[in-house]
Protein backbone atom coordinates (compact mmCIF):
# COMPACT_ATOMS: atom_id res chain seq x y z
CA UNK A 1 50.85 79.02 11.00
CA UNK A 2 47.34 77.97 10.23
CA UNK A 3 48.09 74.52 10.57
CA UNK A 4 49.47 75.04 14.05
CA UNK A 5 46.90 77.24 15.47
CA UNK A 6 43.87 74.47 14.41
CA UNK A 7 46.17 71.48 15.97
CA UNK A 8 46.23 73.40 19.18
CA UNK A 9 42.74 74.27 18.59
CA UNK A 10 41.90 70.68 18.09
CA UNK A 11 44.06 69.87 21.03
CA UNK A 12 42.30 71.73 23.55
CA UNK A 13 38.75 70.21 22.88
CA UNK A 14 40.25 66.93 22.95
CA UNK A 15 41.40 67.94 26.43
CA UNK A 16 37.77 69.14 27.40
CA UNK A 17 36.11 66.11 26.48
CA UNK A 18 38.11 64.37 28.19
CA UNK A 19 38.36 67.00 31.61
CA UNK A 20 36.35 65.12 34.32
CA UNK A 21 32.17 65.75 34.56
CA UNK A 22 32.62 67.94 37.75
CA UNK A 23 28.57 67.79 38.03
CA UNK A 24 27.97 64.24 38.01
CA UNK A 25 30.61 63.86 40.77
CA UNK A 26 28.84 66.15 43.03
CA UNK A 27 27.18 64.67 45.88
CA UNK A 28 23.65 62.85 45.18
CA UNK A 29 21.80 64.88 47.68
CA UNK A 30 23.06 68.55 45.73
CA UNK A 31 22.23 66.86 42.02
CA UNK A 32 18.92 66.12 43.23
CA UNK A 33 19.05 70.20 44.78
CA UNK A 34 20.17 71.13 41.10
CA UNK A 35 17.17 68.82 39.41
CA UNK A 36 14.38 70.37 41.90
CA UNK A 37 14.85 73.86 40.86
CA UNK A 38 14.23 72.89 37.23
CA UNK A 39 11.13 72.01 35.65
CA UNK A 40 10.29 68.59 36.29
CA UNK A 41 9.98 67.99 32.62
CA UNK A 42 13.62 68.96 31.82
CA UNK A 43 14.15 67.08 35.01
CA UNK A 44 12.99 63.75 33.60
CA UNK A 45 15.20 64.61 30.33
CA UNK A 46 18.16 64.19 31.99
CA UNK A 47 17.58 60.51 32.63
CA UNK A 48 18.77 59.89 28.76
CA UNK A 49 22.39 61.71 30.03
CA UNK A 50 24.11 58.32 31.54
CA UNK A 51 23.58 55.61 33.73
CA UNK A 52 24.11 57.44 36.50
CA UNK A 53 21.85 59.93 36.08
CA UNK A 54 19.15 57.54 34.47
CA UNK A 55 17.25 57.37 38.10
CA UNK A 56 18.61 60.89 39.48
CA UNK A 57 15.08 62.99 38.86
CA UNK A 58 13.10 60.25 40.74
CA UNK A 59 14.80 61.36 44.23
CA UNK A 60 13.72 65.35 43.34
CA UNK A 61 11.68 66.81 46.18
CA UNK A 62 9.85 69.81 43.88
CA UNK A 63 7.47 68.59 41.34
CA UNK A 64 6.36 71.58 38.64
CA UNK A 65 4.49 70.59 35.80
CA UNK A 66 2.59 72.62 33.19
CA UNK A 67 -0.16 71.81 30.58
CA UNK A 68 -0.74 74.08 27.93
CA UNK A 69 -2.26 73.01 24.91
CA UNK A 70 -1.51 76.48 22.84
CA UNK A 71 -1.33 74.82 19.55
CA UNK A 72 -4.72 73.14 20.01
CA UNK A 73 -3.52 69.29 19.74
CA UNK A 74 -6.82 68.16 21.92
CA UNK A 75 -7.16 65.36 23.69
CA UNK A 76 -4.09 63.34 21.83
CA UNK A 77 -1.62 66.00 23.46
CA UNK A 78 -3.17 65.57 26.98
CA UNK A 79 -3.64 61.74 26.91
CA UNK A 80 0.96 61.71 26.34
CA UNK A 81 0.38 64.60 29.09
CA UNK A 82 -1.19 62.31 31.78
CA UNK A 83 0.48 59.46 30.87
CA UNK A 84 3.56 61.21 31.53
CA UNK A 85 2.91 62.72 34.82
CA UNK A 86 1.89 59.36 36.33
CA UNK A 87 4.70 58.03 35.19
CA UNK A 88 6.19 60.83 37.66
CA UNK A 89 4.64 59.49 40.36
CA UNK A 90 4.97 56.49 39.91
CA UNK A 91 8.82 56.15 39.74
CA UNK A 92 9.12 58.99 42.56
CA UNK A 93 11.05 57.00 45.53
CA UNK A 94 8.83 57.61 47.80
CA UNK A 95 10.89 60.61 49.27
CA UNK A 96 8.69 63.44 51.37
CA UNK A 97 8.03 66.44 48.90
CA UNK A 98 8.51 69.80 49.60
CA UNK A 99 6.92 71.36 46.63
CA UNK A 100 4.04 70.00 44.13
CA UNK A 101 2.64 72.40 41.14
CA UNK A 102 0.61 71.65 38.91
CA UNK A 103 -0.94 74.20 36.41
CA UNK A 104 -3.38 73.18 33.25
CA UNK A 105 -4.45 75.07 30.75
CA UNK A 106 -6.65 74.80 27.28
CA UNK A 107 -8.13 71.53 28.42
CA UNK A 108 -10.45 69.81 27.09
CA UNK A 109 -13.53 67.63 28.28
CA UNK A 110 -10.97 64.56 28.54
CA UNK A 111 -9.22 65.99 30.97
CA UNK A 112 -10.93 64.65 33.94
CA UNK A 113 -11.21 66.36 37.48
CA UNK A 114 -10.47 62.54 39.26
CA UNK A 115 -6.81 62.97 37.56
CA UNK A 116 -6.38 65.84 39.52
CA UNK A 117 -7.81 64.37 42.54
CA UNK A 118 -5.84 61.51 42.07
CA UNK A 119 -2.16 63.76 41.61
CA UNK A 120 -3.33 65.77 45.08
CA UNK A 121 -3.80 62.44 47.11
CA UNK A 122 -0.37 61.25 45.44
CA UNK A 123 1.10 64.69 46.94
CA UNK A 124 -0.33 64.39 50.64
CA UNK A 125 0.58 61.26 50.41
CA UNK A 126 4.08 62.12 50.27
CA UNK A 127 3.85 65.00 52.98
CA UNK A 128 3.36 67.52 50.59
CA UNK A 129 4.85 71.11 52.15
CA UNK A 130 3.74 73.38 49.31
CA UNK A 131 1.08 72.57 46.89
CA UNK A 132 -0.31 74.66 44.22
CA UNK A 133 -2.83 73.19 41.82
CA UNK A 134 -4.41 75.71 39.08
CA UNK A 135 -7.00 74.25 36.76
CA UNK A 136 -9.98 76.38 34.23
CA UNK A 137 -13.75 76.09 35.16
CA UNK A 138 -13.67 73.23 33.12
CA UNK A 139 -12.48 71.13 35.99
CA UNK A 140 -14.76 72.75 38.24
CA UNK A 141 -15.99 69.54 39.98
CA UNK A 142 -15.43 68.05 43.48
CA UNK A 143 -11.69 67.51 43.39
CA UNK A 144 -9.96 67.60 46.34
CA UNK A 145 -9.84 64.72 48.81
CA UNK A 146 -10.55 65.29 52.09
CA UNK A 147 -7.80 64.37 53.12
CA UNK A 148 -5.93 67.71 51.83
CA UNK A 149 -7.75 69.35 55.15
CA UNK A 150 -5.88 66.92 56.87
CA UNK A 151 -2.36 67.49 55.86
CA UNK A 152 -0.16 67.99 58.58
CA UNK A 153 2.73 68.95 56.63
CA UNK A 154 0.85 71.37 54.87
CA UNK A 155 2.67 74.85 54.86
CA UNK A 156 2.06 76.27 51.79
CA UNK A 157 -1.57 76.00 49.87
CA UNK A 158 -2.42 77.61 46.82
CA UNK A 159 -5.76 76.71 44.17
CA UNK A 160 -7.55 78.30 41.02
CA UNK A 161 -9.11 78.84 39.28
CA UNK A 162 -12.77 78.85 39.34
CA UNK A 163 -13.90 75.91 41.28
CA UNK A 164 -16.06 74.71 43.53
CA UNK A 165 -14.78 74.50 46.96
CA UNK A 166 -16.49 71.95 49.42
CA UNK A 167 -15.45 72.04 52.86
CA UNK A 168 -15.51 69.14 54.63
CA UNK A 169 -16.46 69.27 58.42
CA UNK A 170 -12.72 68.35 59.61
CA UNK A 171 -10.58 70.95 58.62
CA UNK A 172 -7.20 70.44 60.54
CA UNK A 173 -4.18 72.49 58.71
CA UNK A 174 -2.01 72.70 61.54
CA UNK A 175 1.22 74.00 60.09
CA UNK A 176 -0.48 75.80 57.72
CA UNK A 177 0.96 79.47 57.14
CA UNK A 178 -0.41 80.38 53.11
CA UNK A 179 -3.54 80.38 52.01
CA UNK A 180 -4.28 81.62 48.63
CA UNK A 181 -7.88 80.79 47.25
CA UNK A 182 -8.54 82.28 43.61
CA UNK A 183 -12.20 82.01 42.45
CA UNK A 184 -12.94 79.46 44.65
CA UNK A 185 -16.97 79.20 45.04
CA UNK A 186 -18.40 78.38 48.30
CA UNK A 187 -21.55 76.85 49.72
CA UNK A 188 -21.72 79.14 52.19
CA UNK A 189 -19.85 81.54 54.03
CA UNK A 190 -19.68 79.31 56.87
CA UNK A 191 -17.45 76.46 54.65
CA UNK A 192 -15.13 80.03 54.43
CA UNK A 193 -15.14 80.40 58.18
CA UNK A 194 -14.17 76.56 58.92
CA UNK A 195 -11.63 76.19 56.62
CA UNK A 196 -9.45 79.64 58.08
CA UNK A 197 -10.63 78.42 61.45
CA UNK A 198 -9.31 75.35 60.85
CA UNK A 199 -5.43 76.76 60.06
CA UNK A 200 -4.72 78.04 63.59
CA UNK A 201 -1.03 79.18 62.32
CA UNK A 202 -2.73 81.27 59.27
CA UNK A 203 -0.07 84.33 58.36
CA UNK A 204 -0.94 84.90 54.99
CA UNK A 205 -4.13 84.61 52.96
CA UNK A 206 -5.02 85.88 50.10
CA UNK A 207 -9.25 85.30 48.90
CA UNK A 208 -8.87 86.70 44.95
CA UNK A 209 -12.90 86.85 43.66
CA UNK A 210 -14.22 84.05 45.77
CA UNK A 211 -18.09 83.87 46.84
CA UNK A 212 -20.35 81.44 46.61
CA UNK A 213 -24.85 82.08 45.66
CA UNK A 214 -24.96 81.89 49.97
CA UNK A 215 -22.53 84.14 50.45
CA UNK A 216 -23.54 86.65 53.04
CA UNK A 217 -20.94 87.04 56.08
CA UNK A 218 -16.93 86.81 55.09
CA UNK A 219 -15.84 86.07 58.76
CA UNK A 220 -12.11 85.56 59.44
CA UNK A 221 -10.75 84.68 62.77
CA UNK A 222 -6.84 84.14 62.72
CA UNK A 223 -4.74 85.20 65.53
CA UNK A 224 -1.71 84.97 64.00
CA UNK A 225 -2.61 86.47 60.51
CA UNK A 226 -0.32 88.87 59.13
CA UNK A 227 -1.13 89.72 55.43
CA UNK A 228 -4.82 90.12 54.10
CA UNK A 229 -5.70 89.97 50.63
CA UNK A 230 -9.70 90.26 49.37
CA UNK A 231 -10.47 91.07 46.17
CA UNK A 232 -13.77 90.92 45.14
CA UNK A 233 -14.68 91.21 41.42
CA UNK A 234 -15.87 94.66 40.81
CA UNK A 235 -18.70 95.58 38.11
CA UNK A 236 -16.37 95.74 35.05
CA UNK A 237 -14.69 92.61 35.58
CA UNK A 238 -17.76 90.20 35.76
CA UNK A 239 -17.51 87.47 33.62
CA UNK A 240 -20.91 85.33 32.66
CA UNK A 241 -19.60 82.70 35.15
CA UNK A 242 -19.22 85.41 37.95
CA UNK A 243 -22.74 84.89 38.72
CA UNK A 244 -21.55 81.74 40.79
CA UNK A 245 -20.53 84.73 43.46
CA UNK A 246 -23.48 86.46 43.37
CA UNK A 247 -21.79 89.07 45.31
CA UNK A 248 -22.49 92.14 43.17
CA UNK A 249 -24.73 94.19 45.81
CA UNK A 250 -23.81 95.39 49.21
CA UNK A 251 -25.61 92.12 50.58
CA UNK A 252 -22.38 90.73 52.26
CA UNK A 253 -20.78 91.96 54.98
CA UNK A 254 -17.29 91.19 56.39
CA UNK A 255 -15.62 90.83 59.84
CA UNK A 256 -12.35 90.38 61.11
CA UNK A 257 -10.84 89.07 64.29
CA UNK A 258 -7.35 89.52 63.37
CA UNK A 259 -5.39 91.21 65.96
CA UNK A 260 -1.58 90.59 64.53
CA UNK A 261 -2.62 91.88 60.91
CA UNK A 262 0.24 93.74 59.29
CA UNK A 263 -1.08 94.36 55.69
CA UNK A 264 -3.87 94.89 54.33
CA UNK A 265 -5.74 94.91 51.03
CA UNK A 266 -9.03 95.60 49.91
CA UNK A 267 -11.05 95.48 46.52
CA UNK A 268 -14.26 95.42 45.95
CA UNK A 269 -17.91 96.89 46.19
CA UNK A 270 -18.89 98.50 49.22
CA UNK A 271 -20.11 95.65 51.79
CA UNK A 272 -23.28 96.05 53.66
CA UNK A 273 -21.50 95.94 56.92
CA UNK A 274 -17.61 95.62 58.03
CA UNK A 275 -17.15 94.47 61.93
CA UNK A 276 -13.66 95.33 62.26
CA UNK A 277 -11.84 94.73 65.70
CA UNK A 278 -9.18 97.60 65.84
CA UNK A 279 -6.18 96.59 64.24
CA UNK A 280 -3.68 97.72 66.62
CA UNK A 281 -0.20 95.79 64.62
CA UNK A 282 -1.40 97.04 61.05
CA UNK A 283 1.42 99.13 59.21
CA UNK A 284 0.31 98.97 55.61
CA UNK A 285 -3.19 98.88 54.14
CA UNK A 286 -4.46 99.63 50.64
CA UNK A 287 -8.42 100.11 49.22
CA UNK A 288 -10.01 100.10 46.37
CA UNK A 289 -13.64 100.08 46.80
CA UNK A 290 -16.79 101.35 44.87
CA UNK A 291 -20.44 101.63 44.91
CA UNK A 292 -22.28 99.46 42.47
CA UNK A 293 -24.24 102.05 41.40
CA UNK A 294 -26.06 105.08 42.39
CA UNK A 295 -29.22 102.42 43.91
CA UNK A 296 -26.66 101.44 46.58
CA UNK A 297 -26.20 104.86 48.16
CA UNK A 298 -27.82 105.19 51.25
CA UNK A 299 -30.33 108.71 51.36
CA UNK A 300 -31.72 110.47 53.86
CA UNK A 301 -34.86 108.41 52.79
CA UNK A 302 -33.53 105.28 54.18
CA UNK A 303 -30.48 106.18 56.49
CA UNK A 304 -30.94 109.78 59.37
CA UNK A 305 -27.19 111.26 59.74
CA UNK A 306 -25.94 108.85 62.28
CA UNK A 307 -26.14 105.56 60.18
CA UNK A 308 -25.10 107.38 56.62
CA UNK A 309 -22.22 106.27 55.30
CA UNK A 310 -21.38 104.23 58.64
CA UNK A 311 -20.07 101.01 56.71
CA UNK A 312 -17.21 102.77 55.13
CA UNK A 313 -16.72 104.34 58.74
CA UNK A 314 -16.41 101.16 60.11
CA UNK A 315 -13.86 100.24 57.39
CA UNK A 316 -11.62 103.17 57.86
CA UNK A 317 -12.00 103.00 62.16
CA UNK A 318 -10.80 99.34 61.33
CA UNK A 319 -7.70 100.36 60.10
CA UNK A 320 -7.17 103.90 61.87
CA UNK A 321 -3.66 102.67 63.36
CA UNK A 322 -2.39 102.05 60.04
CA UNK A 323 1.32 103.42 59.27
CA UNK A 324 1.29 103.37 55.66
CA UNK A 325 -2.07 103.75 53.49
CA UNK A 326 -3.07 103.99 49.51
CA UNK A 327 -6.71 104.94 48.49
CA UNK A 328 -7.41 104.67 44.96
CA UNK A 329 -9.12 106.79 42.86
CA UNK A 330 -12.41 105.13 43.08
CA UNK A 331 -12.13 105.32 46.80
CA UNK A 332 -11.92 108.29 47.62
CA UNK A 333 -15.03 109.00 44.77
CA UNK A 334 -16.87 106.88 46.84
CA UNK A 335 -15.96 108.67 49.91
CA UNK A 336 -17.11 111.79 48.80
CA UNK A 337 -20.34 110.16 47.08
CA UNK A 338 -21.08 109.30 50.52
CA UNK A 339 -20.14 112.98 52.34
CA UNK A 340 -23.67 114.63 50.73
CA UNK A 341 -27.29 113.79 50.30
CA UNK A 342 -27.89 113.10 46.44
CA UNK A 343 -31.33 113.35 46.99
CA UNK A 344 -31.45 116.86 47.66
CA UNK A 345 -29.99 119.33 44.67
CA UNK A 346 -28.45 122.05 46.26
CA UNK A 347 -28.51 125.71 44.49
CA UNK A 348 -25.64 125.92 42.18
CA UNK A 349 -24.08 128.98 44.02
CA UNK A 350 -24.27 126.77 47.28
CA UNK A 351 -22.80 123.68 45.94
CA UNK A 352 -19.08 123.63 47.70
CA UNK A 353 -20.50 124.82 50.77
CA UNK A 354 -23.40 122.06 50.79
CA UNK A 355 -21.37 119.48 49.96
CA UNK A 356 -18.77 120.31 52.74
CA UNK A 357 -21.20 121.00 55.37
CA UNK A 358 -23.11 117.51 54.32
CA UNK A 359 -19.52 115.53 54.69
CA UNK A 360 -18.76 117.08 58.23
CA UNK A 361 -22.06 115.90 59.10
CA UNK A 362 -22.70 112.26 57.36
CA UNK A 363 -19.08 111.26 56.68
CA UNK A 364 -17.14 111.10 59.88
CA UNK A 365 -13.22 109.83 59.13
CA UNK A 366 -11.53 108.50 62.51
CA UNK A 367 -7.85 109.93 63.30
CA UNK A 368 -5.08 108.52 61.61
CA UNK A 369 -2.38 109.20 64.76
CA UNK A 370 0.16 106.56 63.10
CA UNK A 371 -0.48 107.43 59.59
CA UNK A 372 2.81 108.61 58.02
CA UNK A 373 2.61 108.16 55.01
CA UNK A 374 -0.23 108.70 52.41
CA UNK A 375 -1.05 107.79 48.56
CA UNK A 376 -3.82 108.96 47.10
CA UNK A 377 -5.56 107.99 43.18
CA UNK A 378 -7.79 109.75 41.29
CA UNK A 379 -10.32 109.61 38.20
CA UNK A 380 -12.25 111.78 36.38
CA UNK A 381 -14.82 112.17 39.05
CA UNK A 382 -12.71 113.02 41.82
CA UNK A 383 -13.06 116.98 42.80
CA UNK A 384 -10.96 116.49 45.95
CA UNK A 385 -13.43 117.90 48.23
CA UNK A 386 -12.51 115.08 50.83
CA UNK A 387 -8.86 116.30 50.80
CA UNK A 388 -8.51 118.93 53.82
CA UNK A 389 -10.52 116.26 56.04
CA UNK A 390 -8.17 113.63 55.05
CA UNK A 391 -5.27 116.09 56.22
CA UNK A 392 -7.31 117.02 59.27
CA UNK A 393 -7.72 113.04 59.64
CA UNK A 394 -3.70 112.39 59.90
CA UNK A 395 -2.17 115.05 62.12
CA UNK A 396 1.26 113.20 62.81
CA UNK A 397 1.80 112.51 58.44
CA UNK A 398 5.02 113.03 56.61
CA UNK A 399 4.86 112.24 53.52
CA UNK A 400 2.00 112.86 51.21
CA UNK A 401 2.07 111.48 47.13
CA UNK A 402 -0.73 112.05 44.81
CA UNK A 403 0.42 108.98 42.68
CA UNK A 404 -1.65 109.10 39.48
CA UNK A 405 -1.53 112.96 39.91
CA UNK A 406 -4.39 115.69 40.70
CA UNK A 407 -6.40 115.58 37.45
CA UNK A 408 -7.96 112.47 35.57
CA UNK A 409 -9.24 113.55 32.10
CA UNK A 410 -11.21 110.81 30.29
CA UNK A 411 -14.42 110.52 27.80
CA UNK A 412 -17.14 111.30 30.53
CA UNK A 413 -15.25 113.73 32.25
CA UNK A 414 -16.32 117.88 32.20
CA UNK A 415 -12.70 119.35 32.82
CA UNK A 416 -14.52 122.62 34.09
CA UNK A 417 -17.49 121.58 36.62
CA UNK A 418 -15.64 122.07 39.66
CA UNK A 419 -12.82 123.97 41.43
CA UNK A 420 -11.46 123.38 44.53
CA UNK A 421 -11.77 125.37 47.69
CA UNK A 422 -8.89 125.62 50.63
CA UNK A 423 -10.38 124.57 54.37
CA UNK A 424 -10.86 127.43 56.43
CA UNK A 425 -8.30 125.67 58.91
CA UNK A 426 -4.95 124.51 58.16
CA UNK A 427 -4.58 120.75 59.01
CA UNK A 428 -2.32 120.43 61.78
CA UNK A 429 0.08 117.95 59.54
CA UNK A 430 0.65 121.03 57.70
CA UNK A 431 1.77 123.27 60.94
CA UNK A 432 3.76 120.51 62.38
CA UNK A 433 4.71 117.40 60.71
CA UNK A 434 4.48 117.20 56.66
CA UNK A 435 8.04 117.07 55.14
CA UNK A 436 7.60 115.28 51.83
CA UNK A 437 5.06 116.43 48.79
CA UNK A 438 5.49 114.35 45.65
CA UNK A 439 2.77 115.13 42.60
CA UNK A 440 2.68 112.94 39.78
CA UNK A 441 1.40 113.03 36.16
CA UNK A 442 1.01 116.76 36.73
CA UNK A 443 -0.42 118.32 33.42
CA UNK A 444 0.11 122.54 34.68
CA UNK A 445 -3.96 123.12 35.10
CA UNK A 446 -4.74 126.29 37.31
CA UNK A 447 -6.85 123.83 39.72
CA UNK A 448 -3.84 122.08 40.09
CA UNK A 449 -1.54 124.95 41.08
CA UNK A 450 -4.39 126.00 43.30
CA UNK A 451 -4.13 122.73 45.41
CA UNK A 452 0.06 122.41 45.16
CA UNK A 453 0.44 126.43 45.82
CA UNK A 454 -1.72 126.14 48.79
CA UNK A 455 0.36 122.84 51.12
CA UNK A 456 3.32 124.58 49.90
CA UNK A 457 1.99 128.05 51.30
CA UNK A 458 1.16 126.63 54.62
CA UNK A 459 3.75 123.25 54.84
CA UNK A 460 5.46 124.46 57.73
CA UNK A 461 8.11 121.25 58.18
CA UNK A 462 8.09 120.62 54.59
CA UNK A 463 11.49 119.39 53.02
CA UNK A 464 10.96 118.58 49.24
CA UNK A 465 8.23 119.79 46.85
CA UNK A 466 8.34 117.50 43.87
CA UNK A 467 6.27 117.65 40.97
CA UNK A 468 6.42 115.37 38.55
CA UNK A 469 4.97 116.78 34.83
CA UNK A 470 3.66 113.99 32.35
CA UNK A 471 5.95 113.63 29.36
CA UNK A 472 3.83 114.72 26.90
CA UNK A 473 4.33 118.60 28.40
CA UNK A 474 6.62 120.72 26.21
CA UNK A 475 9.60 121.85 28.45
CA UNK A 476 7.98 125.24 27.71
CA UNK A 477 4.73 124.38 29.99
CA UNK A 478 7.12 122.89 32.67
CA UNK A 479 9.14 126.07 33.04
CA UNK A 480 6.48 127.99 33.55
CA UNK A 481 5.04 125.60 36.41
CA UNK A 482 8.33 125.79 37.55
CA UNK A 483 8.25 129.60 37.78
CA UNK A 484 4.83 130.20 39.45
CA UNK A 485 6.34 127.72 42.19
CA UNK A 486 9.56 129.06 42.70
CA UNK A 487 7.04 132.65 43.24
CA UNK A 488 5.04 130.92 45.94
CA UNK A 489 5.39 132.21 49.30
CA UNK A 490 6.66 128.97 51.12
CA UNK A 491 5.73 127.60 54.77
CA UNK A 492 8.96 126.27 55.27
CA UNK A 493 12.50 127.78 54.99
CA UNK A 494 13.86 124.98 53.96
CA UNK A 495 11.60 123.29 51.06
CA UNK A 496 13.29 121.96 48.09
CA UNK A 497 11.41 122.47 45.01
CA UNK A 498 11.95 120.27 42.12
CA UNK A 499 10.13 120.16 38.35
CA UNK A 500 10.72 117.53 36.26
């Protein structure tokens, strides 16, 4: 019985060896579809299969190829390395490519910038539609041909890290839709301007911690952009190279001419101006911005009550038609850093009434009439005094979600300085429009229940109340949350509260 069942056994792999090779009878033009989406090193491998595929990788229109030296082999690893890849390019067949990559890590000083430069004229030379080239500081050297500004068949263009970026006067990307630039150091911030000028079809850029020592004026003119990415490097990410930015004050300022933006994000310190054209097509936008320090806040000393706080007005009147918005934690510190005077102490019994009487004056928010939908951080500093103006801000909202919850508790923080006050006013979202309340990472503190008890107490349209406890409370603490909700007079008849 044994005997039989190994025979067929032995039968059926006889039959499988000898079953036709299904793949290598496909078409040329979907083997080379099937080698693109590979690595281009396990592409190359392949050419040891059979004759017929000996030549097959040459023909492949996506070339992906990573250095990383993680086992410290030096210069002997990236000498086979180089020698490889221009052995790529060399036996390429001259087709167009659609997609070049190149990414390089734990070089050394043997790896030399003119390689690169040398691999990025190969690519436009071939009518390059994507290229992405990401190399350390190490390369940081002039190493893009000007011809890359050239490339008419340019769609896609993506470089990092950490290098020096000179423009050349012609810049003329004419099917360019992607820009993403990632540490890229500038001359000035008119190279920036000329090389977005110079992609009239721009849709998407993204400028991740890029400056330059002359870089005063971020200026971005792109009719057809649609998604925005800056990022500047904020305080606790510098690095000793970051200095190449020099962008650490609020000595830069920012403008947009973007009419078609969609989405928006921002990082970074507070700029010393924003000129932002109404965005009248924006529908999501997200910031994340911070003072410096307490020397960058503008006093009565050096601002009167018109100009105080008017750059981070001009920021949020930017994007006043936004649908959907997220304000970190930070943020909305910084917002209500900017509502009062620090130079003047007010009496300690006069503190929440100061404070709110110095944001109605200094800090004036524009009206959110789009605004739907709202996420709001928080840290340890945030008292959310700023909260009924936001509210008051967004009278058409729906759906409000305080995402990293209503309390931040970390080393610095005093858990009892503050409490929070309700407006004298209810925000007319509350009368008319909110329907969805979602609080995260709620830890059952009386402040808390203060600020949940009081939109569910005057919610009017308000569908589902959903509070979200952090794991660490006993099912003890949640029940009780759960009761003193379920006890709340509610604004709306129909409210759904859930406790989890």
């Amino acid at each position: 019985m044994g005997s039989t069942s190994k025979s067929r056994k032995l039968s059926e792999e006889m039959k499988l060896n000898e079953a036709e090779d299904r793949i290598s009878n496909l078409p040329k033009d979907i083997m080379v579809c099937i080698l693109s989406l590979l690595p281009t090193k396990y592409a190359v491998a392949t050419s040891i299969l059979s004759t017929k595929w000996k030549r097959m990788w040459t023909s492949i229109t996506d070339l992906d190829i990573e250095f990383l030296d993680s086992k410290g082999h030096g210069s002997r690893c990236e000498k086979n390395f180089i020698k490889f890849f221009h052995h790529v390019l060399l036996s390429l067949d001259g087709s167009n490519l659609d997609g070049f990559r190149v990414s390089c890590k734990g070089v050394s000083p043997y790896f030399k910038a003119s390689h690169v430069k040398s691999w990025v004229m190969t690519a436009v030379s071939c009518n390059v539609r994507q290229l992405g080239i990401y190399i350390p500081p190490l390369l940081a050297s002039r190493w893009l041909p000007d011809d890359l500004f050239t490339c008419q068949t340019l769609v896609v263009l993506k470089l990092g890290y950490c290098f020096f970026l000179p423009v050349p006067s012609l810049v003329r990307l004419q099917n360019l839709k992607t820009l993403l630039l990632h540490s890229a150091v500038f001359r000035d911030g008119d190279s920036a301007y000329r090389l977005i000028s110079g992609c009239p079809v721009l849709e998407d850029l993204s400028l991740i911690k890029c400056g330059g020592r002359g870089f005063r004026l971020l200026k971005i003119s792109a009719p057809l952009l649609k998604r925005l990415v800056i990022s500047y490097p904020l305080p606790e990410c510098y690095r000793p190279h970051d200095v190449l930015y020099d962008v650490s004050s609020d000595e830069y300022k920012i403008e947009l001419i973007t009419p078609s933006l969609v989405s928006f994000k921002y990082s970074g310190l507070v700029a010393e101006g924003y000129g932002i054209d109404t965005l009248s097509s924006l529908v999501k936008a997200r910031l994340h911005f911070e003072l410096c320090g307490e020397d960058t806040l503008m006093t009565s000393e050096t601002q009167d009550a018109d100009t105080f706080g008017t750059p981070i007005t001009k920021l949020l009147q930017g994007i006043s038609n936004v649908q959907t918005l997220r304000i970190s934690g930070n943020s909305i510190e910084t917002l209500e850093l900017y509502s009062y005077d620090i130079m003047e102490e007010p009496d300690e019994d006069d503190f929440e009434l100061c404070f709110e009487f110095e944001m109605h004056q200094f800090l004036k928010l524009p009206t959110f009439r789009n605004l739907t939908w709202l996420e709001l951080g928080v840290n340890s500093r945030v008292r959310w005094v700023l909260l009924p103006y936001l509210l008051e801000s967004s009278p058409n909202l729906t759906s409000l979600v305080f995402v990293e919850g209503l309390l931040h508790y970390d080393r610095y923080s005093d858990p009892d300085n503050w409490d929070w006050h309700p407006p004298e006013n209810v925000p007319a979202c509350l009368l008319f429009s909110l329907e969805i309340l979602d609080v995260r990472k709620f830890q059952g503190q009386q402040r808390e229940l203060k600020i949940v008890k009081y939109l569910l107490s005057n919610a009017k349209s308000l569908k589902t109340l959903s509070v979200r406890c952090e794991k660490r409370k006993m099912k003890r603490e949640m029940l009780e949350v759960r009761r003193e909700l379920m006890e709340t007079p509610r604004g709306s008849r129909i409210c759904e509260v859930v406790v989890s």
